[in-house]
C-alpha atoms as a PDB file:
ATOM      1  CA  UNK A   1      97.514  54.474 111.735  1.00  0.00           C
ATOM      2  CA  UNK A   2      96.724  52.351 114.392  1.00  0.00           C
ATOM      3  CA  UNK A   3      95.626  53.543 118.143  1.00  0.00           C
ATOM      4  CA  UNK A   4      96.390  51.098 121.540  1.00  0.00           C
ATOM      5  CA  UNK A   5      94.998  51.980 124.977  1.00  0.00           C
ATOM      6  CA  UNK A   6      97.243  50.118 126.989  1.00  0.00           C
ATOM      7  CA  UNK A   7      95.346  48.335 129.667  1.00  0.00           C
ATOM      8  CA  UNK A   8      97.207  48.922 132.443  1.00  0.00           C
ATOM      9  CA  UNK A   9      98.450  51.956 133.839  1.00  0.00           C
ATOM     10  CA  UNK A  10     102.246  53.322 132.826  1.00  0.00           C
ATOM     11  CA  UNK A  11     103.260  56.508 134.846  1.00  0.00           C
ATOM     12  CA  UNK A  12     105.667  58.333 133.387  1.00  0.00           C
ATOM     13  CA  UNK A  13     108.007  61.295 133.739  1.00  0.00           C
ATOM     14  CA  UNK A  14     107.893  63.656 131.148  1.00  0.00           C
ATOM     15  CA  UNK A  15     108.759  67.352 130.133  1.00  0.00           C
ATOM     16  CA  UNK A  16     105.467  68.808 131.477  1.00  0.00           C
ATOM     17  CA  UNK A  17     105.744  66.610 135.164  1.00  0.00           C
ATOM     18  CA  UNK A  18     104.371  63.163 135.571  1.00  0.00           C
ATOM     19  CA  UNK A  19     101.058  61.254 134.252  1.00  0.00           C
ATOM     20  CA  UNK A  20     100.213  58.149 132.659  1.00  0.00           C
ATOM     21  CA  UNK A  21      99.550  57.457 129.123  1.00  0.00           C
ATOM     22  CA  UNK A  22      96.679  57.190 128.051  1.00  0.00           C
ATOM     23  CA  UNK A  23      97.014  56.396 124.386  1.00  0.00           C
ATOM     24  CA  UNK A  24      99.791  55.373 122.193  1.00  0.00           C
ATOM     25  CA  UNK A  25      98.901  56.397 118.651  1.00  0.00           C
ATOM     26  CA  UNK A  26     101.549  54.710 115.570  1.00  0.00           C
ATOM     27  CA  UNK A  27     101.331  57.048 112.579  1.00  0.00           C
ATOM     28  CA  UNK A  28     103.736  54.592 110.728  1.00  0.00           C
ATOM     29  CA  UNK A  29     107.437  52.987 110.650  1.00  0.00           C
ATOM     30  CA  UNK A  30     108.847  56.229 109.920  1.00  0.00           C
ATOM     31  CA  UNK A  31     107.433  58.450 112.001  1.00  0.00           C
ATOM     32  CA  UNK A  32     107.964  58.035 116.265  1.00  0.00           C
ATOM     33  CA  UNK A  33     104.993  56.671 118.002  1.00  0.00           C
ATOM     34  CA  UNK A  34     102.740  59.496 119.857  1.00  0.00           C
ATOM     35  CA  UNK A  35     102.174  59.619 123.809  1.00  0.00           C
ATOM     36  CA  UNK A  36      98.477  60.995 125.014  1.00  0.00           C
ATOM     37  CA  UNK A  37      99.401  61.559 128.517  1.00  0.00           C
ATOM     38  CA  UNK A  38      97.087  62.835 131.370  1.00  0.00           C
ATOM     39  CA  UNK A  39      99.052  64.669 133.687  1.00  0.00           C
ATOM     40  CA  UNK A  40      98.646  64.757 137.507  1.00  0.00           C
ATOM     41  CA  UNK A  41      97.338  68.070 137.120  1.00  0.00           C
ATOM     42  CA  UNK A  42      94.903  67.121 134.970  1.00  0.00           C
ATOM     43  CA  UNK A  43      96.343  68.675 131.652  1.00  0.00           C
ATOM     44  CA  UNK A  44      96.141  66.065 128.602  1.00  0.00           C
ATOM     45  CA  UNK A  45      99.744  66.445 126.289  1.00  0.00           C
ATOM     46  CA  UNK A  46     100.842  64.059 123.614  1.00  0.00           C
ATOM     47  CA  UNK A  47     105.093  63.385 123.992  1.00  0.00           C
ATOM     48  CA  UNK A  48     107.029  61.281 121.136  1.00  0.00           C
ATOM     49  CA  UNK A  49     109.376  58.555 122.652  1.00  0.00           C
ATOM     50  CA  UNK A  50     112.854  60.433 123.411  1.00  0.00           C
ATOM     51  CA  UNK A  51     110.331  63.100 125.364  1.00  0.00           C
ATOM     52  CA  UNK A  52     109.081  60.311 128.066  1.00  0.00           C
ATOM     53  CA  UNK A  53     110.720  58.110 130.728  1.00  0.00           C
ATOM     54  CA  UNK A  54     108.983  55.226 132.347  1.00  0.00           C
ATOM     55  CA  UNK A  55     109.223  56.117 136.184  1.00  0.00           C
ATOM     56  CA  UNK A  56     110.786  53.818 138.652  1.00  0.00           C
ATOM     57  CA  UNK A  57     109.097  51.185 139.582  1.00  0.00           C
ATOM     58  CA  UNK A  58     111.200  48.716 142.094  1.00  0.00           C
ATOM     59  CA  UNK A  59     108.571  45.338 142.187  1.00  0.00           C
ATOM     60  CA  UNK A  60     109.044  45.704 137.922  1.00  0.00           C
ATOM     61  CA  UNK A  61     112.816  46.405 138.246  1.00  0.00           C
ATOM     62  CA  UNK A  62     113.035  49.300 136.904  1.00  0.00           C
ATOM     63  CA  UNK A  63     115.227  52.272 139.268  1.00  0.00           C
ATOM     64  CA  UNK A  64     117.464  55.071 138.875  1.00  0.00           C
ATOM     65  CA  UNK A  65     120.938  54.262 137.519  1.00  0.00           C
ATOM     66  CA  UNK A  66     122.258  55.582 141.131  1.00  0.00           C
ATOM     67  CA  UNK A  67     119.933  52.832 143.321  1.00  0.00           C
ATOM     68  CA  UNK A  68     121.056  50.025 141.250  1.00  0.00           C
ATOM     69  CA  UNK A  69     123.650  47.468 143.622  1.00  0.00           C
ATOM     70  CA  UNK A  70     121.218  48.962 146.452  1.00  0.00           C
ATOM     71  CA  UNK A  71     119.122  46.421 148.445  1.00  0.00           C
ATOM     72  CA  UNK A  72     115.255  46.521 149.014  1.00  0.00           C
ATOM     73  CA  UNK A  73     115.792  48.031 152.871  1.00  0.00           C
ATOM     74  CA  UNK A  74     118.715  50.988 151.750  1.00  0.00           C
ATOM     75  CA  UNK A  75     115.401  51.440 149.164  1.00  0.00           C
ATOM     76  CA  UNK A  76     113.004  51.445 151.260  1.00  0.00           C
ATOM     77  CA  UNK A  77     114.896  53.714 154.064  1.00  0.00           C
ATOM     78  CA  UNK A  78     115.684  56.778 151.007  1.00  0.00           C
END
C-alpha cells in the first residue's frame, strides 16, 4: 500500500459536490486507487477513479467538451 499527498492542489468534481484531494491511497494493481477528498463543505469522502472528474481548468487546458474550438474572450465572456 502506498499513500501520496499530492503537493499541489487538484479540485475536483465528484458525486458529493466539489473539493480537492487530499490523499491518493494505492491498495495495489488490482484494486482502483482511493480519493480522500475534502469537500467545500468541509465533509472528508474517499471516491475511486470512475467516481471523480478533474474540474476545468483553462491555463492547464483542460474544459468542457462543449467550450473546446472556443477562444479565451467567448471563455471569458460565459
Amino acid at each position: 500500500m502506498i499513500i501520496y499527498e499530492p503537493r499541489q492542489a487538484l479540485e475536483v468534481d465528484t458525486p458529493k459536490g466539489r473539493g480537492r484531494v487530499f490523499l491518493v491511497t494505492e491498495y495495489g494493481s488490482e484494486i482502483e486507487k482511493v480519493f480522500t477528498v475534502i469537500l467545500y463543505d468541509g465533509n472528508i469522502w474517499e471516491f475511486t477513479n470512475s467516481q471523480i472528474t478533474v474540474t476545468d481548468n483553462i491555463t492547464m487546458g483542460r474544459k468542457k467538451e462543449s467550450d473546446k474550438g472556443l477562444g479565451i474572450k467567448e471563455l471569458m465572456d460565459n
